[in-house]
PDB file of N, CA and C in Angstrom:
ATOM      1  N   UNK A   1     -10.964 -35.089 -21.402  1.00  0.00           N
ATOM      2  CA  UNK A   1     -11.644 -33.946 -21.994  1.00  0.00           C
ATOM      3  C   UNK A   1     -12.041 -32.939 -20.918  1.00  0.00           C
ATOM      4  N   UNK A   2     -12.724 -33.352 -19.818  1.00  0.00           N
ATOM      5  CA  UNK A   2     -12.728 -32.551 -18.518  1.00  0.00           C
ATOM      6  C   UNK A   2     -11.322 -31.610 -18.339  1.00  0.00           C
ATOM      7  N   UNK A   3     -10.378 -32.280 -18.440  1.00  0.00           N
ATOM      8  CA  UNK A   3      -8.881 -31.697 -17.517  1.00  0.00           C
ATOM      9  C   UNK A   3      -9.195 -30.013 -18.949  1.00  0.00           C
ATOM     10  N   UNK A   4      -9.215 -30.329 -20.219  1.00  0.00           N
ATOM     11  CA  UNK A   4      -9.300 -29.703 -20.874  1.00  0.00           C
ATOM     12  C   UNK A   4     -10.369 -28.001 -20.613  1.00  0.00           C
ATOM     13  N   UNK A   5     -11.151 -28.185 -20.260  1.00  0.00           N
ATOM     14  CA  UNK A   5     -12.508 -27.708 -19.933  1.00  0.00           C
ATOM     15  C   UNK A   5     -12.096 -26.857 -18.736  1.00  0.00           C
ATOM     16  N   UNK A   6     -11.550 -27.406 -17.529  1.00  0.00           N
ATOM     17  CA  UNK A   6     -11.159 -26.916 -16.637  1.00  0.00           C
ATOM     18  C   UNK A   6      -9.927 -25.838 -16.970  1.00  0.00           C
ATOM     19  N   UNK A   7      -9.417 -26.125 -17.523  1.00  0.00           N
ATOM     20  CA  UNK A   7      -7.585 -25.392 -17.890  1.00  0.00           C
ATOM     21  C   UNK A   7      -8.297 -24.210 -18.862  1.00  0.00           C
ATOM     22  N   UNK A   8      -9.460 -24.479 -19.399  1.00  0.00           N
ATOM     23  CA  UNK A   8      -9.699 -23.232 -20.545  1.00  0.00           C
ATOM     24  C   UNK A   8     -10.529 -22.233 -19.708  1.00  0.00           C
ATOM     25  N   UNK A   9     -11.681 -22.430 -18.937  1.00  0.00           N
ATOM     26  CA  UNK A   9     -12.390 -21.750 -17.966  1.00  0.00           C
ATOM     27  C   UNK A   9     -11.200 -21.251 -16.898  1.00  0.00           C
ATOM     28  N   UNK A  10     -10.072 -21.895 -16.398  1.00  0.00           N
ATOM     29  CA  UNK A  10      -9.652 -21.240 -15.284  1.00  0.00           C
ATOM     30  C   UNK A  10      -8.373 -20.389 -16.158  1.00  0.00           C
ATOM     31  N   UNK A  11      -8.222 -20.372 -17.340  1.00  0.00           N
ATOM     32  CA  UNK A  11      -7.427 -19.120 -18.285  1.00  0.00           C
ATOM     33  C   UNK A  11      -8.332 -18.105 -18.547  1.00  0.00           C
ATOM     34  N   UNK A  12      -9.261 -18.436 -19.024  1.00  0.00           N
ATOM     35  CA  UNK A  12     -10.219 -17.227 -19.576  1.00  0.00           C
ATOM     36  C   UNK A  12     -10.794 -16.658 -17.710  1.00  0.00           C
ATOM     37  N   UNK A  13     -10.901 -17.061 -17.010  1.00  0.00           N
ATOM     38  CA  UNK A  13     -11.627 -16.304 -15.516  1.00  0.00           C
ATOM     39  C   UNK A  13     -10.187 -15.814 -15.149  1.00  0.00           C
ATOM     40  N   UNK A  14      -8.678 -15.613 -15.530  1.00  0.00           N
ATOM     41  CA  UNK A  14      -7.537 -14.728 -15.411  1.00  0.00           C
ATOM     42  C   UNK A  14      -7.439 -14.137 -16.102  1.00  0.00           C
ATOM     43  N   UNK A  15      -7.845 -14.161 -17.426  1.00  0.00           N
ATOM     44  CA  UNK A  15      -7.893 -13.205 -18.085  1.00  0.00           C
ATOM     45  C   UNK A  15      -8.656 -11.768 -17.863  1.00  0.00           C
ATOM     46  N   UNK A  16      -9.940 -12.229 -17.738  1.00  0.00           N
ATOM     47  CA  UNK A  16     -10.997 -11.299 -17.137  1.00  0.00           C
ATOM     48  C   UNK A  16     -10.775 -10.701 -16.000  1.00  0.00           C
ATOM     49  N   UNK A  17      -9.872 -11.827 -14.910  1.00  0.00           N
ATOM     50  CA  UNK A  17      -9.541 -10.992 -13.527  1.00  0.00           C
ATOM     51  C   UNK A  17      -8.359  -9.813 -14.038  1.00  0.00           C
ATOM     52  N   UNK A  18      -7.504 -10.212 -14.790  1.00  0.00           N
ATOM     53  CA  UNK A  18      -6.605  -9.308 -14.869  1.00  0.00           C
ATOM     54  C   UNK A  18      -7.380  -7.872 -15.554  1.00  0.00           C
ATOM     55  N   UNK A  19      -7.984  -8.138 -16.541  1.00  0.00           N
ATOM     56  CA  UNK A  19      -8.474  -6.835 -17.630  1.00  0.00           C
ATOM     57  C   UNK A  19      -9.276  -6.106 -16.250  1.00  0.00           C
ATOM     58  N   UNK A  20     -10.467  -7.043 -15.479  1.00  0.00           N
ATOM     59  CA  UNK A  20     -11.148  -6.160 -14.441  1.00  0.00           C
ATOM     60  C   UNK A  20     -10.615  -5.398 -14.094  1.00  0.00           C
ATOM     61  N   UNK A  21      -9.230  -5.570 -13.332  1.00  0.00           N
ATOM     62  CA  UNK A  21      -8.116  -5.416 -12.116  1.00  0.00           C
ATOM     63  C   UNK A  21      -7.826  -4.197 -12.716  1.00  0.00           C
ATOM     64  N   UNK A  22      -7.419  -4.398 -13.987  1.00  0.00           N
ATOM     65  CA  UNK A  22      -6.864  -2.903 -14.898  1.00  0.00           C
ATOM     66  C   UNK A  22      -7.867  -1.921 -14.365  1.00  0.00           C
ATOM     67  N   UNK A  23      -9.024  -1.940 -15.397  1.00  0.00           N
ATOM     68  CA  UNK A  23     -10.056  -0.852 -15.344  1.00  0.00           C
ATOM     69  C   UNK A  23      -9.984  -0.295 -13.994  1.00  0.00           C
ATOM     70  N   UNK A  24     -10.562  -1.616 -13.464  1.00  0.00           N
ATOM     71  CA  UNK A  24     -11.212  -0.633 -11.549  1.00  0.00           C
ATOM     72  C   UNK A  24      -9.931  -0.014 -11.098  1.00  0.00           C
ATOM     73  N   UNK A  25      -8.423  -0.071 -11.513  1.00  0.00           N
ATOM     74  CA  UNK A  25      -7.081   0.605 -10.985  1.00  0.00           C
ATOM     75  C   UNK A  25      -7.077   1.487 -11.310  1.00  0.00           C
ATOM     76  N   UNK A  26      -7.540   1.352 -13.109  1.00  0.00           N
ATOM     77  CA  UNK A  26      -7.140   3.037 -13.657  1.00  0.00           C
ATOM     78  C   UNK A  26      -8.400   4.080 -13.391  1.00  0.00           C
ATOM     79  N   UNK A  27      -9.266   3.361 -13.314  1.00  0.00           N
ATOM     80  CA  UNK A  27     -10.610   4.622 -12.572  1.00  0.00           C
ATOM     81  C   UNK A  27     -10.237   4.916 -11.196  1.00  0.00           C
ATOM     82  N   UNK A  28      -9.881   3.896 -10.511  1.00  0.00           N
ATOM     83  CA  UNK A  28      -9.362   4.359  -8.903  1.00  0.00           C
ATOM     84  C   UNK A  28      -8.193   5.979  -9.130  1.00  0.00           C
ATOM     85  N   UNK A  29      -7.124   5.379 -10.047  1.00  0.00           N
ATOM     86  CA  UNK A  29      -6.539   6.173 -10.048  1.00  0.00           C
ATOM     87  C   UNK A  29      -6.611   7.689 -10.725  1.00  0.00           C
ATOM     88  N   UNK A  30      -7.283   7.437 -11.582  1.00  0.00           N
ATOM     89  CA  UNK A  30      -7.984   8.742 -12.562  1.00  0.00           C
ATOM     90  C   UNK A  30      -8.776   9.496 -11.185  1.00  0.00           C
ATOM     91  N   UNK A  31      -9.648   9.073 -10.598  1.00  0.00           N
ATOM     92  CA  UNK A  31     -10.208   9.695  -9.326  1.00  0.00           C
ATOM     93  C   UNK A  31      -9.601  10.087  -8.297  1.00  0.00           C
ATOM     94  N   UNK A  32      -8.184   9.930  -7.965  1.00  0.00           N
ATOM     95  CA  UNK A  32      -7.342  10.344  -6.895  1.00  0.00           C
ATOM     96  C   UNK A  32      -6.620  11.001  -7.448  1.00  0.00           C
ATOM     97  N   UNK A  33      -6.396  11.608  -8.733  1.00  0.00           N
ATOM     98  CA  UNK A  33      -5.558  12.261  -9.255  1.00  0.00           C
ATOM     99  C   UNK A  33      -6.286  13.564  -9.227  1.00  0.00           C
ATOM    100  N   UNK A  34      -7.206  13.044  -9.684  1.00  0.00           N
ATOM    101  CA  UNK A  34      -8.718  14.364  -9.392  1.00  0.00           C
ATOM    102  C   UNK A  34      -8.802  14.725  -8.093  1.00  0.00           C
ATOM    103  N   UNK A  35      -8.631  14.443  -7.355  1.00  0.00           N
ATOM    104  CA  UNK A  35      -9.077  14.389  -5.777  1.00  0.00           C
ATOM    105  C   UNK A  35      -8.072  15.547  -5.693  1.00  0.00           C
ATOM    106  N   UNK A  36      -6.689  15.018  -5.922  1.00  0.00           N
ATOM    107  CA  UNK A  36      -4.909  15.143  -5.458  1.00  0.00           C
ATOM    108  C   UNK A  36      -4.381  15.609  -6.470  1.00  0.00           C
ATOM    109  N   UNK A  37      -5.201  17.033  -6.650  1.00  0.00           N
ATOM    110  CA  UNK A  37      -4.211  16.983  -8.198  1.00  0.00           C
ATOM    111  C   UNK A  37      -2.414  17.265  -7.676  1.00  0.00           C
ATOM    112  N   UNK A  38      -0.968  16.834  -8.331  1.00  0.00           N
ATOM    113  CA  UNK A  38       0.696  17.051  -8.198  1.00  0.00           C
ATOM    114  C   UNK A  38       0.338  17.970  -7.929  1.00  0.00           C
ATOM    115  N   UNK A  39       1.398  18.557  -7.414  1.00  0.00           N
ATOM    116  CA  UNK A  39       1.852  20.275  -6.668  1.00  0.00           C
ATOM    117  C   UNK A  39       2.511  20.501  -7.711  1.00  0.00           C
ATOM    118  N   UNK A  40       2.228  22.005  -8.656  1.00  0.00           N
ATOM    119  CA  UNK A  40       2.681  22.528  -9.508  1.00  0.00           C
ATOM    120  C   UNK A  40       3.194  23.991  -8.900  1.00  0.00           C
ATOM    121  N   UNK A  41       3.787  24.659 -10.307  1.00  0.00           N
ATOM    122  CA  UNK A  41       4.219  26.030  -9.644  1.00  0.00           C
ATOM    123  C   UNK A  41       3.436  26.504  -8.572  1.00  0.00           C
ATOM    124  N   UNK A  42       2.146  26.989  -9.179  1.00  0.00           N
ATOM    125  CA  UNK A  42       1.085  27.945  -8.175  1.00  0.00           C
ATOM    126  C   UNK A  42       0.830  27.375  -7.014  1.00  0.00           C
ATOM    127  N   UNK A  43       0.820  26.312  -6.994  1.00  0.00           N
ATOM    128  CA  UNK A  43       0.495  25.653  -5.521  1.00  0.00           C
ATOM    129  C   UNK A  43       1.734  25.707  -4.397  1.00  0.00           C
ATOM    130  N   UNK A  44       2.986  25.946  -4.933  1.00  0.00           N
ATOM    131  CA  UNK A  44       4.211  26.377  -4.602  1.00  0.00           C
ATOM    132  C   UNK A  44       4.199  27.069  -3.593  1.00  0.00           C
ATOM    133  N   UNK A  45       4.251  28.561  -4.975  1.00  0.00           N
ATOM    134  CA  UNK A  45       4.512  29.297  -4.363  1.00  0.00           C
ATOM    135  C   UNK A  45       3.365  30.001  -3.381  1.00  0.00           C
ATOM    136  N   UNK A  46       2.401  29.721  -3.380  1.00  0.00           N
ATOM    137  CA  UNK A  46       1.263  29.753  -2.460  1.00  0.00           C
ATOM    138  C   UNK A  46       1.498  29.159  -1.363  1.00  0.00           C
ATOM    139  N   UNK A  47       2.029  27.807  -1.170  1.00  0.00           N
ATOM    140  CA  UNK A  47       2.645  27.094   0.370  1.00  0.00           C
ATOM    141  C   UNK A  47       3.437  28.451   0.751  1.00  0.00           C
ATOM    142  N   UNK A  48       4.247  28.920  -0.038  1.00  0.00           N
ATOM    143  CA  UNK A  48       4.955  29.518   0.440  1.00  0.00           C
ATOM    144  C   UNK A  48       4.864  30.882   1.177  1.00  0.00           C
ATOM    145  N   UNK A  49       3.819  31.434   0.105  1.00  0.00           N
ATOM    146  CA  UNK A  49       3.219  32.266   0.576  1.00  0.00           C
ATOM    147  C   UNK A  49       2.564  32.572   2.158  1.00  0.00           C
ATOM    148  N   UNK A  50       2.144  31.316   2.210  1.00  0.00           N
ATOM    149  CA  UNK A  50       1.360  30.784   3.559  1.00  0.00           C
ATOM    150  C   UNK A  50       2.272  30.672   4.502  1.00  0.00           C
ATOM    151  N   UNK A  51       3.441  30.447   4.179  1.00  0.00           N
ATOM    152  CA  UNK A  51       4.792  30.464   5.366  1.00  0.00           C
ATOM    153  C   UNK A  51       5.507  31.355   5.806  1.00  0.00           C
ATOM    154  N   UNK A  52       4.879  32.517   4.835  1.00  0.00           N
ATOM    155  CA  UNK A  52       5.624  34.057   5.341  1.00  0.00           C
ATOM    156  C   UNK A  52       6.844  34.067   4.272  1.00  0.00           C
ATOM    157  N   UNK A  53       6.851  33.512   3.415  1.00  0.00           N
ATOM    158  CA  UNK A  53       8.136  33.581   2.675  1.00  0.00           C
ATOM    159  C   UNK A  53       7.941  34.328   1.379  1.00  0.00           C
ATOM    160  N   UNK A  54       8.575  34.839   0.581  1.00  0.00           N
ATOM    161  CA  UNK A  54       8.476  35.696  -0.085  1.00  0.00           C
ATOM    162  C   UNK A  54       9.048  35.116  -1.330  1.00  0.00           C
ATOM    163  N   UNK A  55       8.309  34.206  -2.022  1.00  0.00           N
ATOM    164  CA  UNK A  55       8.888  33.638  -3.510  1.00  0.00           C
ATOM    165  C   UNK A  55       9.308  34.304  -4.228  1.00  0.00           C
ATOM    166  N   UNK A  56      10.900  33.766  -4.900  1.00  0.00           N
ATOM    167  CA  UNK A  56      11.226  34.471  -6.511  1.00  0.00           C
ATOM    168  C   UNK A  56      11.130  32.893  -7.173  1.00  0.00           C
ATOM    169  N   UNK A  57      11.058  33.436  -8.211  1.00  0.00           N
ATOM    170  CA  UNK A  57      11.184  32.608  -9.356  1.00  0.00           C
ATOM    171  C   UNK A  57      12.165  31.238  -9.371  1.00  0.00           C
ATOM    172  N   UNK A  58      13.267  32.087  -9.303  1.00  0.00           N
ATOM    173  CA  UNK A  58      14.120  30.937  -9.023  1.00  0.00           C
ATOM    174  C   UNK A  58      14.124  30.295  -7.746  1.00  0.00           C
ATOM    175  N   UNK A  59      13.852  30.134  -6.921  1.00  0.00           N
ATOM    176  CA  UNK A  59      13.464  29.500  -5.942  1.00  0.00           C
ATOM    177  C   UNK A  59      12.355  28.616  -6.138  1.00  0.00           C
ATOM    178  N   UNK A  60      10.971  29.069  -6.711  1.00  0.00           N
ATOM    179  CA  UNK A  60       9.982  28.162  -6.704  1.00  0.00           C
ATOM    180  C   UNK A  60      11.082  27.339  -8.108  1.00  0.00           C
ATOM    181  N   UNK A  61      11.661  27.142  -8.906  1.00  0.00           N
ATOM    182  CA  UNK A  61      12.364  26.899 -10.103  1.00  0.00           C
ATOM    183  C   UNK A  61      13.266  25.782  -9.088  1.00  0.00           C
ATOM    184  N   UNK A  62      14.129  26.184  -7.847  1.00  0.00           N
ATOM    185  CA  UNK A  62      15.060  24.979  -7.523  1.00  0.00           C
ATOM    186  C   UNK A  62      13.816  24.339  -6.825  1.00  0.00           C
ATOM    187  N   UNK A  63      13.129  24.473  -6.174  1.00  0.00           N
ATOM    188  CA  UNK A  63      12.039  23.508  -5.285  1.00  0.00           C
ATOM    189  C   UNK A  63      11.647  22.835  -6.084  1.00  0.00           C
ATOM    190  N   UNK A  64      11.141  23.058  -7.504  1.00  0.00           N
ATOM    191  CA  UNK A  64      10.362  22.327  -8.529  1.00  0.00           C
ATOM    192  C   UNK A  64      11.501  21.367  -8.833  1.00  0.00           C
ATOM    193  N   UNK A  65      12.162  21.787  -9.411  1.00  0.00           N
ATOM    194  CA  UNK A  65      13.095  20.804  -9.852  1.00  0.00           C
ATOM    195  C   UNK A  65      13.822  19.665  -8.578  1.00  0.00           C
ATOM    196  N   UNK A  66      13.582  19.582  -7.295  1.00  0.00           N
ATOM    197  CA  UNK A  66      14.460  18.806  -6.480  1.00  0.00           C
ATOM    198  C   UNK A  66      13.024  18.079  -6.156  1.00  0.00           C
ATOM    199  N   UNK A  67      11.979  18.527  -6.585  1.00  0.00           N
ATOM    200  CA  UNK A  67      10.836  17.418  -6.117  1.00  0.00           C
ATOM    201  C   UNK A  67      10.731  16.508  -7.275  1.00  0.00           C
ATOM    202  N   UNK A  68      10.930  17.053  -8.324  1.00  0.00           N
ATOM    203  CA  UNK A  68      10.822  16.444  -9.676  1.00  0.00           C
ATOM    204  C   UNK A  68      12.181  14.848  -9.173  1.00  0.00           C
ATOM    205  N   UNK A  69      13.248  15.769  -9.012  1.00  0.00           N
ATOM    206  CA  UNK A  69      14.397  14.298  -8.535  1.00  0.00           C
ATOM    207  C   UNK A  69      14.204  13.704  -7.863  1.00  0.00           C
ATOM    208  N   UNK A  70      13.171  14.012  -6.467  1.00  0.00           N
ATOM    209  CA  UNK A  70      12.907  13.059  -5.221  1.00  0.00           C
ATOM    210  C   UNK A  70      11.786  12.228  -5.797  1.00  0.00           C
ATOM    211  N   UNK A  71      10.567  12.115  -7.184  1.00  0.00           N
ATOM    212  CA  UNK A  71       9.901  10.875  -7.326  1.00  0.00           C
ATOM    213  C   UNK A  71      10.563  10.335  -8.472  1.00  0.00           C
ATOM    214  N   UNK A  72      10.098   9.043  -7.655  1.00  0.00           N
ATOM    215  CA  UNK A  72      10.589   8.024  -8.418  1.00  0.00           C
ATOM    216  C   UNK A  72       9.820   8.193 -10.130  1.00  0.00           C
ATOM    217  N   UNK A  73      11.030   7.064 -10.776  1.00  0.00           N
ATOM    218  CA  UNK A  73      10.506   7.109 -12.464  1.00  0.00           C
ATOM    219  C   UNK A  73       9.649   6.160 -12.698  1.00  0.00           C
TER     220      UNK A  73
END
């Protein structure tokens, strides 16, 4: 009856580790997303800006799209 007791306490304390593990990941990550928000258009063409370069459209348009292919799915 012991072996029993033991096997149900050490399922249910993985269970709980896993659900913890979730939460504190997805608040970690909800907060670094905040921190870090992705590089979108405006932030673009603003690097770019900052580099002396003179954005068109289509340009910030191929940059967007070849960063979009370089992360992973």
């Amino acid at each position: 009856m012991d072996l029993w007791v033991v096997i149900l306490v050490g399922a249910l304390a993985l269970l709980a580790g896993v659900a913890l593990g979730f939460f504190i990941a997805r608040k970690y990550m909800l907060n670094y997303l905040k921190k870090n928000p992705p590089i979108n258009e405006q932030m673009l063409k603003m690097m770019m800006m900052q580099m002396g370069m003179k954005p068109s459209q289509k340009k910030i348009n191929q940059m967007m799209s070849a960063m979009n292919k370089q992360q992973p799915k």
